[in-house]
Protein backbone atom coordinates (compact mmCIF):
# COMPACT_ATOMS: atom_id res chain seq x y z
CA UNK A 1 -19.22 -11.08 16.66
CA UNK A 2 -15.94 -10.46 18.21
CA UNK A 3 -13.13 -11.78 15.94
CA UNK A 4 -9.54 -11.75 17.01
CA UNK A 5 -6.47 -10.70 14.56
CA UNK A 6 -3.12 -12.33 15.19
CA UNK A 7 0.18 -11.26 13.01
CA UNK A 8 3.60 -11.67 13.79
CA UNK A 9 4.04 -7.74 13.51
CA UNK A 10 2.19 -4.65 13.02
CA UNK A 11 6.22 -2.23 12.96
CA UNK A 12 5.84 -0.41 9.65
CA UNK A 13 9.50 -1.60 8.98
CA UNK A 14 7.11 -5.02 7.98
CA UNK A 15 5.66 -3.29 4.82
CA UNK A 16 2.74 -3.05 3.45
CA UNK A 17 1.09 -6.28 5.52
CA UNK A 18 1.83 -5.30 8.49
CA UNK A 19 0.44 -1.96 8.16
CA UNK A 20 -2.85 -3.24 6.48
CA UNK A 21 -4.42 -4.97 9.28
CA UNK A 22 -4.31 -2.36 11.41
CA UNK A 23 -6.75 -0.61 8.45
CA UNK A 24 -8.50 -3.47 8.36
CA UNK A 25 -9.22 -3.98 11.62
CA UNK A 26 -10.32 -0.29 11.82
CA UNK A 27 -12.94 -0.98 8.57
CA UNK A 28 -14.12 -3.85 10.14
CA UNK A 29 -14.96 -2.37 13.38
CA UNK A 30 -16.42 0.10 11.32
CA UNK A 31 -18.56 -2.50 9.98
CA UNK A 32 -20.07 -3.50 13.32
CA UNK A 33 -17.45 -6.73 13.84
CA UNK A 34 -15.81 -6.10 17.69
CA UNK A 35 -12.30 -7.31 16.06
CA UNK A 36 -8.85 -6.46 18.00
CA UNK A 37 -4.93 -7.77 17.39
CA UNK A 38 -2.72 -9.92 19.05
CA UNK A 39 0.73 -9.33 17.75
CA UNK A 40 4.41 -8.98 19.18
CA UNK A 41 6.47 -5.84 20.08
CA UNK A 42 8.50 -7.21 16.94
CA UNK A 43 10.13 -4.03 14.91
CA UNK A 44 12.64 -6.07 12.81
CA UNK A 45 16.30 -5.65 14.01
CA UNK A 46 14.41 -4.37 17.71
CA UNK A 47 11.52 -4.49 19.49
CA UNK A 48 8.46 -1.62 19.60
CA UNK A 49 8.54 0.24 22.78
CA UNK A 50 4.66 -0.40 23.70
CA UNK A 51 2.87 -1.65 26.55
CA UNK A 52 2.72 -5.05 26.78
CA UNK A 53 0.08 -7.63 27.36
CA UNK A 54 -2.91 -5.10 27.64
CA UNK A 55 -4.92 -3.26 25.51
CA UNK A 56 -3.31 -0.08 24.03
CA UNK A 57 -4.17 1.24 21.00
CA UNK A 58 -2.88 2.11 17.65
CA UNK A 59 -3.98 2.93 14.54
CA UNK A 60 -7.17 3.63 15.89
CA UNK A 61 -7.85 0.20 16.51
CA UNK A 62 -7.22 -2.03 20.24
CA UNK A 63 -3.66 -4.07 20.47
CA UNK A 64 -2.34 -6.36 22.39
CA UNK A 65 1.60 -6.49 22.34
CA UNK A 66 3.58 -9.81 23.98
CA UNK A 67 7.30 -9.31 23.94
CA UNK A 68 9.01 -11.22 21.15
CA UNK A 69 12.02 -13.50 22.05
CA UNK A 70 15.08 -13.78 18.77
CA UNK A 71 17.56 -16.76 18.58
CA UNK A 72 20.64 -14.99 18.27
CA UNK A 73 21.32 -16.54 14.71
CA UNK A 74 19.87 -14.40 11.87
CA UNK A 75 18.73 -17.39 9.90
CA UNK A 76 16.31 -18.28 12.48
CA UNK A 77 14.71 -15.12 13.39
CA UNK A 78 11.88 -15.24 11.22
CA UNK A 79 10.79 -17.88 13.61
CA UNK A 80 10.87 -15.53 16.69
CA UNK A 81 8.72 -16.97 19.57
CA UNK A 82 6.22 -15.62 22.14
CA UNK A 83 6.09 -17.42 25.08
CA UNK A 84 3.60 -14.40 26.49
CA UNK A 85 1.41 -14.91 23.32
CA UNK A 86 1.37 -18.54 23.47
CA UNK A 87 -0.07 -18.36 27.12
CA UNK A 88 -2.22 -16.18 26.19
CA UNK A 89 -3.84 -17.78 23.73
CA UNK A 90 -4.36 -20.79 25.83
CA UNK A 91 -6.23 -18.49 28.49
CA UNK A 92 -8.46 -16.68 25.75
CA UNK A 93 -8.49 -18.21 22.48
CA UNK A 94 -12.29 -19.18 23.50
CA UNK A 95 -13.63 -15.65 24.62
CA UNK A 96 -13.38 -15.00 20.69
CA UNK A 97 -16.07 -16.45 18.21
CA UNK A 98 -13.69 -16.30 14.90
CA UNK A 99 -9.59 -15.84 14.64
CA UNK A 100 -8.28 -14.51 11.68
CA UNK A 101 -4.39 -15.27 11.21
CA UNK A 102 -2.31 -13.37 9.29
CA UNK A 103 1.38 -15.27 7.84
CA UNK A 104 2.34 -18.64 7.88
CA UNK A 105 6.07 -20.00 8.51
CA UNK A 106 5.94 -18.01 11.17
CA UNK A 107 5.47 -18.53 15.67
CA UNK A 108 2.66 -16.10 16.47
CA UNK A 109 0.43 -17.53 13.48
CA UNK A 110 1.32 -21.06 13.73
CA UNK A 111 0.86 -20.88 17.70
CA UNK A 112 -2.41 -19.31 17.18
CA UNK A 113 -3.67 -21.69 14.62
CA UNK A 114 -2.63 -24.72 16.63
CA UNK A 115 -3.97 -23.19 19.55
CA UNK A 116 -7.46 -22.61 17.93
CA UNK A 117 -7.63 -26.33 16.36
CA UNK A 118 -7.10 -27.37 20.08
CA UNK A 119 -9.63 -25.50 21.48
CA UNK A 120 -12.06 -25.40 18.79
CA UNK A 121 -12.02 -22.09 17.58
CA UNK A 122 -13.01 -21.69 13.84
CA UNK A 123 -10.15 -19.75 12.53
CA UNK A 124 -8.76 -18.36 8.97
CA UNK A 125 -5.28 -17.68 7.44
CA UNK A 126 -4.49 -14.80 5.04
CA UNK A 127 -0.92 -16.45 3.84
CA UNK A 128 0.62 -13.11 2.27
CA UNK A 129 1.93 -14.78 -0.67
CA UNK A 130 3.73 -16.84 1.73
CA UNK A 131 2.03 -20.10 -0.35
CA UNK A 132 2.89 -18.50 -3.83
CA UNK A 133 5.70 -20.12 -6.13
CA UNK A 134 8.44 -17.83 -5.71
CA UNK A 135 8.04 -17.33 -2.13
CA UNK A 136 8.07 -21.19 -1.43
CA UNK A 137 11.18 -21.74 -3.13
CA UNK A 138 13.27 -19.22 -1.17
CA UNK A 139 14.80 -21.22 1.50
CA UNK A 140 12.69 -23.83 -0.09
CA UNK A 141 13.80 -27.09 1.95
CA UNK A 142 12.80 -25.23 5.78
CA UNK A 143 9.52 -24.27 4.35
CA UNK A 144 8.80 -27.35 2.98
CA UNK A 145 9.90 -29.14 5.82
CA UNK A 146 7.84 -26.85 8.11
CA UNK A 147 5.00 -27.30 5.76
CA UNK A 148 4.98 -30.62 5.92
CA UNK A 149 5.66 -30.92 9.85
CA UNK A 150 3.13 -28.13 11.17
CA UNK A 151 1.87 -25.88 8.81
CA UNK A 152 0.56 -28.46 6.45
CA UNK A 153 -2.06 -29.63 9.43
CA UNK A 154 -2.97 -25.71 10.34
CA UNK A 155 -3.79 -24.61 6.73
CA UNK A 156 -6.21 -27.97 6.11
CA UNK A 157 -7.74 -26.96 9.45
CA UNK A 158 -8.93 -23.74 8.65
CA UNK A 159 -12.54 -22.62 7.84
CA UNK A 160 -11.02 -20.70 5.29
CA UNK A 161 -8.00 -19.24 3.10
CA UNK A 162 -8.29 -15.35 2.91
CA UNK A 163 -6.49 -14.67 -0.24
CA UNK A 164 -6.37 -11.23 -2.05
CA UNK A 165 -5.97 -11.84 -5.58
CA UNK A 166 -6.74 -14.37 -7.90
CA UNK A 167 -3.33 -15.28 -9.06
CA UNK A 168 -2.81 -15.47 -5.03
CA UNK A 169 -5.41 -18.35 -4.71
CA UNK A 170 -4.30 -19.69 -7.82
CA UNK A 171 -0.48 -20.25 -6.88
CA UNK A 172 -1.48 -21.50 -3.79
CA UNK A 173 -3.93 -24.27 -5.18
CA UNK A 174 -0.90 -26.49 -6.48
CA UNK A 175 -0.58 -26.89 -2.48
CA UNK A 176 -3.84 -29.43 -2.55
CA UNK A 177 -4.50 -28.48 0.82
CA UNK A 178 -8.55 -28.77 0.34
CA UNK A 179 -9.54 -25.77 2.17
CA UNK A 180 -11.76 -23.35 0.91
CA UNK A 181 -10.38 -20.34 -0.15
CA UNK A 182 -11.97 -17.17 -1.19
CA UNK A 183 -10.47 -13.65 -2.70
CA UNK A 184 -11.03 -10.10 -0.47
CA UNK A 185 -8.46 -7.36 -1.59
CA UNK A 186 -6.27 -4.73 0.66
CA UNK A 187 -8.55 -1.86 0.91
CA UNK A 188 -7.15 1.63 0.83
CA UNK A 189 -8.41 5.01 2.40
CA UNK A 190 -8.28 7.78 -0.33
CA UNK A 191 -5.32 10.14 0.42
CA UNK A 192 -5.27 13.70 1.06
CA UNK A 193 -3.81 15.67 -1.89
CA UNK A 194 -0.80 17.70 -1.03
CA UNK A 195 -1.22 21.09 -2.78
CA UNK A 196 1.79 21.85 -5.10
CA UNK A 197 3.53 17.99 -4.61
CA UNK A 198 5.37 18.27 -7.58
CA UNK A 199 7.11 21.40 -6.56
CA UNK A 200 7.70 20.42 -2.65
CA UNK A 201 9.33 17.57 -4.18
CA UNK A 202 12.20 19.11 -6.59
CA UNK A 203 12.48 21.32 -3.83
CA UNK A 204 13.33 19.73 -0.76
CA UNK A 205 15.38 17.10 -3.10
CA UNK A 206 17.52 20.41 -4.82
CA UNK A 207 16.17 19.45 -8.03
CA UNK A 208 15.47 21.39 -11.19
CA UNK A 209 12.11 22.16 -11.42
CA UNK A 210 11.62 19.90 -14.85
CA UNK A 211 13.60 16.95 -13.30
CA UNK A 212 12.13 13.61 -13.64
CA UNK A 213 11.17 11.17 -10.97
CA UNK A 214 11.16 7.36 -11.26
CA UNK A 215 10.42 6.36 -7.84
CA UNK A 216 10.59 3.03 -6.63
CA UNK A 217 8.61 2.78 -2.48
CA UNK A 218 8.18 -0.44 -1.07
CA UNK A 219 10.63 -2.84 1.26
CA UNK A 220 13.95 -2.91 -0.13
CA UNK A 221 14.22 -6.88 -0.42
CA UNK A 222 15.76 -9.47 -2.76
CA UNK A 223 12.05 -10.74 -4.39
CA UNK A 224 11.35 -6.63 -5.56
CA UNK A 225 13.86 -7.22 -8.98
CA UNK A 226 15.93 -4.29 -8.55
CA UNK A 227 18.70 -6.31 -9.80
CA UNK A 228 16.15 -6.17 -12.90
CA UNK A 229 14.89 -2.65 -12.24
CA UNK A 230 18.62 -0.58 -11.64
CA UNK A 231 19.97 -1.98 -15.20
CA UNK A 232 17.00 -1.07 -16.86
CA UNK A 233 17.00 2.75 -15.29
CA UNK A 234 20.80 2.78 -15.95
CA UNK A 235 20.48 1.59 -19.35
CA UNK A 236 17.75 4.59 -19.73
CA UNK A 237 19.92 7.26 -18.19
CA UNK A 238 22.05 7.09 -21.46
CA UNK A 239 19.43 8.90 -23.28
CA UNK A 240 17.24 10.77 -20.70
CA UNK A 241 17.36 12.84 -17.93
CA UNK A 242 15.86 11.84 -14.42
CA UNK A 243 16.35 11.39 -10.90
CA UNK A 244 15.91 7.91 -9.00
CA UNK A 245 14.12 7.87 -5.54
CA UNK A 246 14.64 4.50 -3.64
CA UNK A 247 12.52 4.94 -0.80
CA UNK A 248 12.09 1.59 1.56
CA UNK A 249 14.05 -0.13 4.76
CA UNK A 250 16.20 -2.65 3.52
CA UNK A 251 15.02 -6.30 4.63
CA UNK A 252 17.39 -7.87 5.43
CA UNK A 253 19.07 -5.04 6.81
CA UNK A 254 22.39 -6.55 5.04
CA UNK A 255 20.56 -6.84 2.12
CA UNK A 256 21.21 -2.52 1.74
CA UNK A 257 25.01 -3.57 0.86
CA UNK A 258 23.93 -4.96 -1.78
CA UNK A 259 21.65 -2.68 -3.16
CA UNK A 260 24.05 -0.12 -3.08
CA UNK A 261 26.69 -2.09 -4.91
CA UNK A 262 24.24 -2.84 -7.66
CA UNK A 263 23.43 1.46 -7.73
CA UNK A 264 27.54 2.05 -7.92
CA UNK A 265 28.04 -0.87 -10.33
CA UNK A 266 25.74 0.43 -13.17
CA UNK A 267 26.26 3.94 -13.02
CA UNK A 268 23.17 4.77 -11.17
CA UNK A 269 24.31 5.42 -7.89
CA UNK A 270 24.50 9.20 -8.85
CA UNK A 271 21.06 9.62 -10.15
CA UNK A 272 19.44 7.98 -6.87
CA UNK A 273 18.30 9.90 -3.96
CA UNK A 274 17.99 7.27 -0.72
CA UNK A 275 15.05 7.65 1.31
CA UNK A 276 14.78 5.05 3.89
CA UNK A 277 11.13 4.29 5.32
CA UNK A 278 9.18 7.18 4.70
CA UNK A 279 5.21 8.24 5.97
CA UNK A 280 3.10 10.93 6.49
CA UNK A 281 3.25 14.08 4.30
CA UNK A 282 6.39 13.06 2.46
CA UNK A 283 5.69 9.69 1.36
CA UNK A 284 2.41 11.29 -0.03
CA UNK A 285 4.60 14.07 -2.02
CA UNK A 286 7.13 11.28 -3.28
CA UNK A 287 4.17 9.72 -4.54
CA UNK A 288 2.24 12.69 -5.79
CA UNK A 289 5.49 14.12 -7.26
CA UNK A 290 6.68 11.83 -8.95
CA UNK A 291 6.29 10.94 -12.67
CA UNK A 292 6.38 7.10 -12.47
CA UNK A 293 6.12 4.53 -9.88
CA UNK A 294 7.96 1.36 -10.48
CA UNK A 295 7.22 -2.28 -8.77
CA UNK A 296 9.44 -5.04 -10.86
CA UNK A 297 8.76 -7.67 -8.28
CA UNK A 298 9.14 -11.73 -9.11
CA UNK A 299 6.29 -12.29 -6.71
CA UNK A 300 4.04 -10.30 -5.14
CA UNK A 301 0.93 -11.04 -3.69
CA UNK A 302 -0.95 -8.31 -3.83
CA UNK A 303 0.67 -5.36 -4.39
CA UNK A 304 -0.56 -2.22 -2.25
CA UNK A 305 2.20 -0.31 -2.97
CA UNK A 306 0.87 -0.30 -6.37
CA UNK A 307 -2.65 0.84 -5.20
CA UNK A 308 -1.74 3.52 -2.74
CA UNK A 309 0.73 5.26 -6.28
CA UNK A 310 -2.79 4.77 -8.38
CA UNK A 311 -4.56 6.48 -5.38
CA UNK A 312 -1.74 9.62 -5.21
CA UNK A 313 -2.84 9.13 -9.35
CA UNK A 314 0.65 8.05 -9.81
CA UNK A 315 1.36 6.25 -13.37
CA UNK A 316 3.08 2.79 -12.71
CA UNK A 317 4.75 0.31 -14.93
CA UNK A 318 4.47 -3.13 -12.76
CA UNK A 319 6.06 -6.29 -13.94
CA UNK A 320 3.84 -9.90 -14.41
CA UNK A 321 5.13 -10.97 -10.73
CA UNK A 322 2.61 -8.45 -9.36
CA UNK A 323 -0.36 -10.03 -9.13
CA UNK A 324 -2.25 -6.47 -9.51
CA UNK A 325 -0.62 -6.77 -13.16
CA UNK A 326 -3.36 -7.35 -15.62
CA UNK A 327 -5.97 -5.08 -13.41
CA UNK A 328 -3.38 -2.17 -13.90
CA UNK A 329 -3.50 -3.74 -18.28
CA UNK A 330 -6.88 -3.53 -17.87
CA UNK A 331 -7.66 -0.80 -16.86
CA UNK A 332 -5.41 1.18 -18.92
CA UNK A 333 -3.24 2.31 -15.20
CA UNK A 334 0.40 1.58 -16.51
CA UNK A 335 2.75 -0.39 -18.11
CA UNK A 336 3.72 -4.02 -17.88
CA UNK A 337 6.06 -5.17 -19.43
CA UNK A 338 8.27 -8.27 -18.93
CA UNK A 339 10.76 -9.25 -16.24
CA UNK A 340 13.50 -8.10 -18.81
CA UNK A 341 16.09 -5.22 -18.72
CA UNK A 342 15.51 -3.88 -22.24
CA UNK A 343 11.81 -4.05 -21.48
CA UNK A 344 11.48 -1.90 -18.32
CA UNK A 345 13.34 0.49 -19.53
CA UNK A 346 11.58 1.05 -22.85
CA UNK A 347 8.01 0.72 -20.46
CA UNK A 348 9.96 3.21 -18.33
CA UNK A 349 10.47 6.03 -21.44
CA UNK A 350 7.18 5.26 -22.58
CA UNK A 351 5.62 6.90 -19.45
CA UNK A 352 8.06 9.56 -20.03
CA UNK A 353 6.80 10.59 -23.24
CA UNK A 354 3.26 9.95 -23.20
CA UNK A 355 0.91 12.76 -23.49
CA UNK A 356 -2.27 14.01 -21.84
CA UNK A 357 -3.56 15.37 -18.67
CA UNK A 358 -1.79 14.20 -15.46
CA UNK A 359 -4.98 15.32 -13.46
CA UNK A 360 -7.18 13.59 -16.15
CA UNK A 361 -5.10 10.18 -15.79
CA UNK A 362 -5.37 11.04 -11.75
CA UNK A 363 -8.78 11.53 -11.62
CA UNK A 364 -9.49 8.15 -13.11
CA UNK A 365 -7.21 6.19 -11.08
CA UNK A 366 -8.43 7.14 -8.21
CA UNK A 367 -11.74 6.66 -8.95
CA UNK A 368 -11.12 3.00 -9.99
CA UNK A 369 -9.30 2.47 -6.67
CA UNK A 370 -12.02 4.04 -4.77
CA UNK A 371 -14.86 1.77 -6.25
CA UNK A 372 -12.48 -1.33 -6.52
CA UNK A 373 -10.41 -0.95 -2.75
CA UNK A 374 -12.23 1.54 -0.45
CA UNK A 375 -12.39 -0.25 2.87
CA UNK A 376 -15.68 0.00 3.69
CA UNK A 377 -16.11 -2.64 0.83
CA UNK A 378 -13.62 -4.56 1.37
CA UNK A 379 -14.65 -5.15 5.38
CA UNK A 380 -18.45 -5.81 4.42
CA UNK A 381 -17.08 -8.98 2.06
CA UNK A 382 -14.92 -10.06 4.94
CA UNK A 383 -17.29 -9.14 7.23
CA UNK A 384 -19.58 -11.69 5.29
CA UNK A 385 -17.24 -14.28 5.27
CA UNK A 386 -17.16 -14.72 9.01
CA UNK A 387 -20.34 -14.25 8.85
CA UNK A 388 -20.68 -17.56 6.23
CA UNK A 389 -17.83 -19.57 8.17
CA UNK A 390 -19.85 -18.92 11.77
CA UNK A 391 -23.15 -20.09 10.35
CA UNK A 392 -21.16 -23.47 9.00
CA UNK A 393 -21.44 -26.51 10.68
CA UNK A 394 -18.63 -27.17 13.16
CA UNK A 395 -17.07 -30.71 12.18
């Protein structure tokens, strides 16, 4: 079956979604589906310098980049346009036998649904926590408005709702949109162990080799609670010692004033080490180095970030708005405590002081997130959902 991905962007200054599909894509083809990506050159404040409008590839997987046009007011990029991509579609939406949409509120995915209803395409939508409570309410009367107006008539159109968590397809439900919706997780591929992590880490930050590391690696944007997350730490630097890692491009790029305020404003700002958007080796050492991983979110999805600090066997103490929250109870991964100051903190020094075997907590981690996220199980349940929605009667 040949299936077509479109998503606004595949830049790693996206996050975690972005980045995702590209491994998905790659699983899937690995799973016998002949699946590509539209996308745009977008690469948040710029643009990716790629070939555009013919197959190149990345991430291992074939990509199609159309240049990405901005309205010069901030407010309004989100809603970036595509004239390329829109013609495009129109020429080829038919020469695929499934489209699989990635975002909502957004051109390239509400061009390509609208495009597919038109020409009769079957077609899904993966919303990332786009349709979940907290998300809705930010900017609340343009989404709403757009929901109503377009997306609304997209979303009931769809042969299906690609969520990837329960509390996902849950949130989403108080919509009433009527379309069937079913639950297939990020996968993850295993990461290579860096030998001696712990000591790279303390080294190439000039740190003692005993020091502490609370690290916090993820998009540095208003819905992540660090407003919740910085107190807390602050609050626990009275009585231990430990160095902060903030690792993650600010989004909105303005939105990194702020953040810094908040570090100078409760005494943390000397106890944090910056990091910006980190990959490769050194994200893997940050997270294999580290001593906790932190994710005090009010809404999130999914939560790779999460997964990918289980998979370095990374302790983490995740707060309720992560919707990987009771797996990580469950399974005996973390804390979670409350959205509360006085509470991360506490969950914070817990992890601190609690005993056993780092590589015996490691081992187990990453055996749960290889049984419960490895890709090539993830793409055979997707893969079976296309399979299900192309066996369906067209209406």
């Amino acid at each position: 079956m040949r299936v077509l991905h479109v998503i606004p962007s595949v830049s790693p200054v996206r996050g975690g979604p972005s980045l995702a599909v590209l491994a998905m894509v790659a699983a899937l083809r690995g799973a016998g589906v002949a699946a590509e990506i539209a996308t745009t050159n977008d690469d948040g404040e710029g643009v990716l310098d790629v070939p555009l409008e013919t197959p190149t590839e990345r991430g291992g997987v074939p990509v199609r980049f159309f240049a990405r046009s901005s309205p010069p007011l901030r407010a309004l990029r989100e809603f970036a346009w595509s004239r390329p991509l829109s013609r495009w579609l129109d020429a080829r939406v038919r020469d695929y036998d499934l489209v699989h949409v990635h975002a909502v509120f957004s051109f390239p995915s509400t061009c390509a649904m609208s495009k597919c209803r038109r020409a009769g395409v079957p077609y899904l939508n993966r919303p990332l926590g786009q349709l979940c409570e907290w998300s809705l309410q930010r900017r609340s009367l343009k989404k709403r408005l757009y929901l109503s107006l377009v997306e609304r008539a997209n979303l009931r159109g769809a042969a299906a709702l690609h969520f990837t968590t329960q509390q996902e397809q849950d949130e989403a439900a108080v919509l009433g949109l009527g379309t069937r919706g079913f639950v297939a997780p990020h996968g993850i591929d295993l990461p290579v162990m860096v030998p001696d992590a712990r000591a790279k880490l303390r080294a190439k930050l000039d740190l003692p080799p005993d020091e502490r590391v609370v690290l916090f690696l993820s998009r540095v944007h208003p819905k992540k609670g660090l407003e919740i997350l910085v107190p807390a730490l602050a609050q626990l630097a009275a009585k231990e010692r430990f160095t902060f890692v903030l690792a993650g491009n600010a989004e909105p790029p303005d939105y990194e004033a702020q953040v810094s305020q908040l570090l100078r404003e409760s005494g943390l700002a000397a106890r944090t080490r910056r990091e910006g958007f980190v990959s490769g080796e050194w994200k893997q050492t940050l997270l294999q180095g580290a001593d906790v991983f932190t994710l005090t979110s009010h809404s999130e999805n999914f939560g790779l970030a999460v997964v990918e600090a289980l998979a370095a066997g990374l302790p983490v103490v995740v707060t309720p708005g992560v919707a990987l929250a009771d797996w990580v109870a469950r399974r005996q991964l973390g804390e979670v405590p409350p959205m509360e100051i006085e509470a991360v903190a506490t969950s914070v020094a817990r992890r601190f002081q609690t005993g056993g075997s780092r590589e015996t907590f490691a081992s187990k981690a990453r055996q749960l997130v290889e049984q419960e996220f490895s890709w090539p199980s993830v793409a055979d349940r997707i893969r079976d959902e296309y399979t299900r929605i192309l066996a369906a009667p067209r209406p």
